[in-house]
PDB file of N, CA and C in Angstrom:
ATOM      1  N   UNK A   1      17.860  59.101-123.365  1.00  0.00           N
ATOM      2  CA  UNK A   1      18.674  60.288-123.560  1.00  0.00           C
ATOM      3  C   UNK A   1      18.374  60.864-124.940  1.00  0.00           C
ATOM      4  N   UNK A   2      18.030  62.112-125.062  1.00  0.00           N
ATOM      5  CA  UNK A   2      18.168  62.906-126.510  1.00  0.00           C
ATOM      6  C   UNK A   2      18.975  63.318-126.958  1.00  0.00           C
ATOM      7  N   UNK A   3      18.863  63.391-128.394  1.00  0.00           N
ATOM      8  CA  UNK A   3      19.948  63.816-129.079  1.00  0.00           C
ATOM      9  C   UNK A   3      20.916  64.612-128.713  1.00  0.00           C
ATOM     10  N   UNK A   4      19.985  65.825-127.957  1.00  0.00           N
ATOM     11  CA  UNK A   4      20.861  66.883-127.450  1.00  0.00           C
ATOM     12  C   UNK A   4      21.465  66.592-126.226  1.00  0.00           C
ATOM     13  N   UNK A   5      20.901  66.098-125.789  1.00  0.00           N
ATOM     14  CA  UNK A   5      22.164  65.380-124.674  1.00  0.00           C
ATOM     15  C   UNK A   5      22.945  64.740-124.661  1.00  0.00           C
ATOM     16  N   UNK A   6      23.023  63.897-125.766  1.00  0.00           N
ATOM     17  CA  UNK A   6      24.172  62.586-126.323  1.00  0.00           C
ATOM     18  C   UNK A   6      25.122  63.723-126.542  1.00  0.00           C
ATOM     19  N   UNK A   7      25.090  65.096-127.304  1.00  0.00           N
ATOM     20  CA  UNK A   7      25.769  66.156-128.199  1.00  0.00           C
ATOM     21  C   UNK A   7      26.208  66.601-127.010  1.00  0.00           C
ATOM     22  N   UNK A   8      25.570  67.180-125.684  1.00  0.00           N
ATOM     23  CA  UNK A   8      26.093  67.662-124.942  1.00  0.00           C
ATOM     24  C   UNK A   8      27.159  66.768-124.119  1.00  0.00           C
ATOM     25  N   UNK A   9      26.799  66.213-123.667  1.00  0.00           N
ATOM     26  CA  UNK A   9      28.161  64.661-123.415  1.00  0.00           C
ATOM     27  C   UNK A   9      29.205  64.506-123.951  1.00  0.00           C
ATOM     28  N   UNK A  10      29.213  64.491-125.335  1.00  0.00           N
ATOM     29  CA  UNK A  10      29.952  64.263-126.198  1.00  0.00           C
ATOM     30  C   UNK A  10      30.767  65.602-126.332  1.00  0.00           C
ATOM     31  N   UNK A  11      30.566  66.924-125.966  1.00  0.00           N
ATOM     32  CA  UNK A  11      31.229  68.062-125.949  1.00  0.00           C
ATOM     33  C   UNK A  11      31.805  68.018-124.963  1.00  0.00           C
ATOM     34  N   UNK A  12      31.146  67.858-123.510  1.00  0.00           N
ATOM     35  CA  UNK A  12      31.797  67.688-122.354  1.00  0.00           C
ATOM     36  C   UNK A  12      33.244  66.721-122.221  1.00  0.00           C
ATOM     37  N   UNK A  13      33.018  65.701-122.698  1.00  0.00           N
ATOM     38  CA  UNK A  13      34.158  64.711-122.788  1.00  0.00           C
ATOM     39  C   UNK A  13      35.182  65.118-123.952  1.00  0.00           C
ATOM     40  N   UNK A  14      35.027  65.622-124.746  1.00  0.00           N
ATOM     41  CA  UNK A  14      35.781  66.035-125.475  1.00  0.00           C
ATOM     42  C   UNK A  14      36.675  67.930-124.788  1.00  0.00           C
ATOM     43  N   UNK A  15      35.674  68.553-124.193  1.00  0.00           N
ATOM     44  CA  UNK A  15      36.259  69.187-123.594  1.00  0.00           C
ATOM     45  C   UNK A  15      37.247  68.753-122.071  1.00  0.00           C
ATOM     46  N   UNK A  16      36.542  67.470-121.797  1.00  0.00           N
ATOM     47  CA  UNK A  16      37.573  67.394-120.782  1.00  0.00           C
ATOM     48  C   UNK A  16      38.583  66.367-120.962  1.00  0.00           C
ATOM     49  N   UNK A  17      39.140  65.525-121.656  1.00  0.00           N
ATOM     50  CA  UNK A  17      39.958  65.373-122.782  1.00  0.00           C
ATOM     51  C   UNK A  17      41.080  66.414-123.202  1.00  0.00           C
ATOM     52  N   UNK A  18      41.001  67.365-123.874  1.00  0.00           N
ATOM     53  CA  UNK A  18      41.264  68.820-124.002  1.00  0.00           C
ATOM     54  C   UNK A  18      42.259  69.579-122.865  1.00  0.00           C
ATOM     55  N   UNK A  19      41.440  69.678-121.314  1.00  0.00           N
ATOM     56  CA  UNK A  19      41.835  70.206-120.438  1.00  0.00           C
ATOM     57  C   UNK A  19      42.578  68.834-119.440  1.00  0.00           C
ATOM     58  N   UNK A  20      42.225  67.745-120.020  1.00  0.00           N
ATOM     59  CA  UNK A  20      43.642  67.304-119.247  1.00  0.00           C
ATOM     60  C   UNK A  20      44.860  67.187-120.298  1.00  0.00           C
ATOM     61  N   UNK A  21      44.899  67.322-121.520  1.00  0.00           N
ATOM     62  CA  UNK A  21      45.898  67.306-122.399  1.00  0.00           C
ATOM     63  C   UNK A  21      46.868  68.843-121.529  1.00  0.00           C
ATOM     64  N   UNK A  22      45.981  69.448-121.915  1.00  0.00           N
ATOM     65  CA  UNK A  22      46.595  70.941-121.322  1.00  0.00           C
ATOM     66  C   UNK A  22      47.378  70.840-120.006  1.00  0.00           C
ATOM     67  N   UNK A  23      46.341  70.433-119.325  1.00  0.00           N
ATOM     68  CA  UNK A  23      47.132  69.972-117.864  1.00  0.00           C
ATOM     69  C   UNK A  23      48.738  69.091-118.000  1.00  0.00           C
ATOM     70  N   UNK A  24      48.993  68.462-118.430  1.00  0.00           N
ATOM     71  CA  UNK A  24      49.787  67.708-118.157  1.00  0.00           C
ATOM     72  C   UNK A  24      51.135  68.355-119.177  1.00  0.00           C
ATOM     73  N   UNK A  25      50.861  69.241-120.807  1.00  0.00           N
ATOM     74  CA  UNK A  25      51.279  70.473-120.930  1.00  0.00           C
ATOM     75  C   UNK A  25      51.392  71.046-119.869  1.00  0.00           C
ATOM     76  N   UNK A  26      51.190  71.671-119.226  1.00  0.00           N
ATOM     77  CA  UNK A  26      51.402  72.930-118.117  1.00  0.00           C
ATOM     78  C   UNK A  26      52.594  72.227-116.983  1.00  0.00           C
ATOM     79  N   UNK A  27      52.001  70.907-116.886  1.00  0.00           N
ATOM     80  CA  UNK A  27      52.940  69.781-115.771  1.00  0.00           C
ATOM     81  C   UNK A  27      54.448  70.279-116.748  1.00  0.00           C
ATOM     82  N   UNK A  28      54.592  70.112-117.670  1.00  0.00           N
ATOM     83  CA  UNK A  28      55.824  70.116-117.844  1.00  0.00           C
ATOM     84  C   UNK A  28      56.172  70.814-118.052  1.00  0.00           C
ATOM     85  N   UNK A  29      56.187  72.208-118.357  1.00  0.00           N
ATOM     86  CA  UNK A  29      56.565  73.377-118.354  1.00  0.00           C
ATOM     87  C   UNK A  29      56.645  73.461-117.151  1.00  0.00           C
ATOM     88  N   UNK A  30      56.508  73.410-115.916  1.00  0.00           N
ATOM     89  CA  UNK A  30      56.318  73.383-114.679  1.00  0.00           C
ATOM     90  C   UNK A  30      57.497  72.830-114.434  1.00  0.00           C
ATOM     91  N   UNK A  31      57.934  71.528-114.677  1.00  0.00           N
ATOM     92  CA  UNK A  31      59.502  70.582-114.401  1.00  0.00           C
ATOM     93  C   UNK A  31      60.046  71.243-115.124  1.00  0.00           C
ATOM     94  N   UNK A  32      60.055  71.465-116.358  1.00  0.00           N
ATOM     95  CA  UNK A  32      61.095  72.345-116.864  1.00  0.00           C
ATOM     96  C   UNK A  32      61.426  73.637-116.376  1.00  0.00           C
ATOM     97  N   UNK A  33      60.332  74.119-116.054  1.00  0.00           N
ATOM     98  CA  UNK A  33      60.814  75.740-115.256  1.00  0.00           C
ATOM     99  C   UNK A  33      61.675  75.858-113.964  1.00  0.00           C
ATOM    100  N   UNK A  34      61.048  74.401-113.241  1.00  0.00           N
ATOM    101  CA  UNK A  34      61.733  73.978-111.766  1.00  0.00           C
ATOM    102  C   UNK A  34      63.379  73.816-112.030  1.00  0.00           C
ATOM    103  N   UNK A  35      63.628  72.989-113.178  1.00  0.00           N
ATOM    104  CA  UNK A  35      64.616  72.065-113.210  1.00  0.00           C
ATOM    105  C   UNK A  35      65.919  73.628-113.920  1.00  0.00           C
ATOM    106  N   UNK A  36      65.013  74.273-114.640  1.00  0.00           N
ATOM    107  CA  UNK A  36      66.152  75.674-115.291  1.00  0.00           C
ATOM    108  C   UNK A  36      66.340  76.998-114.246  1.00  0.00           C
ATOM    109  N   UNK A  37      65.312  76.769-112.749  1.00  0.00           N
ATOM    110  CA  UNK A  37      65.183  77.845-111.725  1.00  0.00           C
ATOM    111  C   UNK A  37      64.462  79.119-112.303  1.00  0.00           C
ATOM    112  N   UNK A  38      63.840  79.401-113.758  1.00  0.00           N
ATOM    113  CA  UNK A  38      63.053  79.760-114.047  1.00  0.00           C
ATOM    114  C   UNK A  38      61.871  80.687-113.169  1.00  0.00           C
ATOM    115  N   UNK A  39      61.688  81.692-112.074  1.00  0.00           N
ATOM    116  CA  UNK A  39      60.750  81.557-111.180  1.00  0.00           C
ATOM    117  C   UNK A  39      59.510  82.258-111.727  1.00  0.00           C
ATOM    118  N   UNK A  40      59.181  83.202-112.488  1.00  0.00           N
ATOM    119  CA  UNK A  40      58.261  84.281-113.462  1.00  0.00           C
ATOM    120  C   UNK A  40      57.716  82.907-113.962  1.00  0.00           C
ATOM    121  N   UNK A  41      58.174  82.259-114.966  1.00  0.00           N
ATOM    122  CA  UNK A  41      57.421  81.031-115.813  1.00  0.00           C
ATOM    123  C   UNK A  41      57.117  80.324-114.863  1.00  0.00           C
ATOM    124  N   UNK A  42      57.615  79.746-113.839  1.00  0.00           N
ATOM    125  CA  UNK A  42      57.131  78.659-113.232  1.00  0.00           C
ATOM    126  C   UNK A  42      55.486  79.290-112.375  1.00  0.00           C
ATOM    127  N   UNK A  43      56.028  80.681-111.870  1.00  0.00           N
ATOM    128  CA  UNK A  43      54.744  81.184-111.046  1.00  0.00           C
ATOM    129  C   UNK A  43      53.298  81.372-112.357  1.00  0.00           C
ATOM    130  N   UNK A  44      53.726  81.576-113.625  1.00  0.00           N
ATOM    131  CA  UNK A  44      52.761  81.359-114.482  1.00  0.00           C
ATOM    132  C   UNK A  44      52.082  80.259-114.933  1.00  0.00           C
ATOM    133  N   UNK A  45      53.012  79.100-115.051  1.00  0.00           N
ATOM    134  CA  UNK A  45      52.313  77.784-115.134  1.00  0.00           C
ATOM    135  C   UNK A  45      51.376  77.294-113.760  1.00  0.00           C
ATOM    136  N   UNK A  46      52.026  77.860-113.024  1.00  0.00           N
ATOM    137  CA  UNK A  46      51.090  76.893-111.655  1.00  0.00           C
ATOM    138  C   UNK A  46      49.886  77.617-111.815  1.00  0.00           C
ATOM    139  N   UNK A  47      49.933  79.321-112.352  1.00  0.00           N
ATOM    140  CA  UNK A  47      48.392  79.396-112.135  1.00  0.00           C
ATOM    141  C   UNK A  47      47.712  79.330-113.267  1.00  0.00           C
ATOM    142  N   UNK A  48      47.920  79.157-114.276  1.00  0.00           N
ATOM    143  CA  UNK A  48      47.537  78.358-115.232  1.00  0.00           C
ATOM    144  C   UNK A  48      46.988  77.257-114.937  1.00  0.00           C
ATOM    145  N   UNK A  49      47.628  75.831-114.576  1.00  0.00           N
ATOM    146  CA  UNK A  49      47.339  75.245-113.799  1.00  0.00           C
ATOM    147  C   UNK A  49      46.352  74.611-113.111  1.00  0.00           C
ATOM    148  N   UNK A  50      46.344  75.087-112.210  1.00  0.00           N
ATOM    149  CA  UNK A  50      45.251  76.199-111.216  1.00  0.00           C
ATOM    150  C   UNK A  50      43.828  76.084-111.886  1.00  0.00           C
ATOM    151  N   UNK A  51      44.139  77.001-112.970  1.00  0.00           N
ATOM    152  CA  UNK A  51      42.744  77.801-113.674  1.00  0.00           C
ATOM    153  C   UNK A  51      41.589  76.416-114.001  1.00  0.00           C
ATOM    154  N   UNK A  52      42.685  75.712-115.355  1.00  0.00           N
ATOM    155  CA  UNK A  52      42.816  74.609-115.850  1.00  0.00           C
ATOM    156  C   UNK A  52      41.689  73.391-115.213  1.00  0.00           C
ATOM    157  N   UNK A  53      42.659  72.859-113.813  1.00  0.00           N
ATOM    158  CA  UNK A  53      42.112  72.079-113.326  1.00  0.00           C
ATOM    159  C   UNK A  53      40.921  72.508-112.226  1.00  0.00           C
ATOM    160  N   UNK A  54      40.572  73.467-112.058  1.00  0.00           N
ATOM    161  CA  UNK A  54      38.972  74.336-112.071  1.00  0.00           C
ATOM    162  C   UNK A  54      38.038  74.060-113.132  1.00  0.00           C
ATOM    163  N   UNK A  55      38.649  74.382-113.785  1.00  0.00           N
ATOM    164  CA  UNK A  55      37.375  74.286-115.389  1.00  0.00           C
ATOM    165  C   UNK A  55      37.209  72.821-115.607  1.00  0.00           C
ATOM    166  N   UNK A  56      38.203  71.704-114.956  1.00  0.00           N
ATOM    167  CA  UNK A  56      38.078  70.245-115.215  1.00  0.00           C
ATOM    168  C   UNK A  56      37.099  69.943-113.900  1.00  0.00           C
ATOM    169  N   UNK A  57      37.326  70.456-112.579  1.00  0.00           N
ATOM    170  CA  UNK A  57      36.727  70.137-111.582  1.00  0.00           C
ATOM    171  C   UNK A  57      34.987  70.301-112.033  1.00  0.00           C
ATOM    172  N   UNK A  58      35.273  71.653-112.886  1.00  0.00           N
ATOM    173  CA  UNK A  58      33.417  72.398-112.865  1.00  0.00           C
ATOM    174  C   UNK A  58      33.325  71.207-113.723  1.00  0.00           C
ATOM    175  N   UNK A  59      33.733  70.901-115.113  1.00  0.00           N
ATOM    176  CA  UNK A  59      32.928  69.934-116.208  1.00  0.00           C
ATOM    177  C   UNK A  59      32.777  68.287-115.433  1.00  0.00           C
ATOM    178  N   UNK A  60      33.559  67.827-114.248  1.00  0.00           N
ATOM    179  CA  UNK A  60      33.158  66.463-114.084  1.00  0.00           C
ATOM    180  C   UNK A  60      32.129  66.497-112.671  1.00  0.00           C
ATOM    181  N   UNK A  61      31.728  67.583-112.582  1.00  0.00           N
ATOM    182  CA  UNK A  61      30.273  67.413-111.666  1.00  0.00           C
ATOM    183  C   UNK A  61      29.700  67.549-112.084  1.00  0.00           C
TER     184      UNK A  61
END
C-alpha cells in the first residue's frame, strides 16, 4: 500500500467516524422530537438522517 493510500484510508475512516457521530446526533434529536410531538423537526431530522447514512453507505463500499 502507498502512502497515498494509507492517507486515503485514513480520511475515509475518519470521515466515517464523523458520520456515524452525526448519525446517532440526529438519532436523538429524532427521540426528542418524537417524545415533545415536535412534527417540522422531527420530519427534518429523519431526512437528515437519510442523507447522512447515504454518504456512510457510499464511504464503506
Amino acid at each position: 500500500m502507498t502512502y497515498s493510500q494509507m492517507w486515503n484510508n485514513a480520511g475515509n475512516e475518519a470521515e466515517i467516524l464523523y458520520l456515524e457521530e452525526q448519525i446517532e446526533a440526529v438519532k436523538k434529536e429524532i427521540k426528542q422530537a418524537k417524545a415533545a410531538e415536535l412534527q417540522e423537526i422531527l420530519e427534518q431530522a429523519n431526512r437528515k438522517l437519510a442523507e447522512l447514512e447515504d454518504k456512510l453507505d457510499e464511504l464503506e463500499e
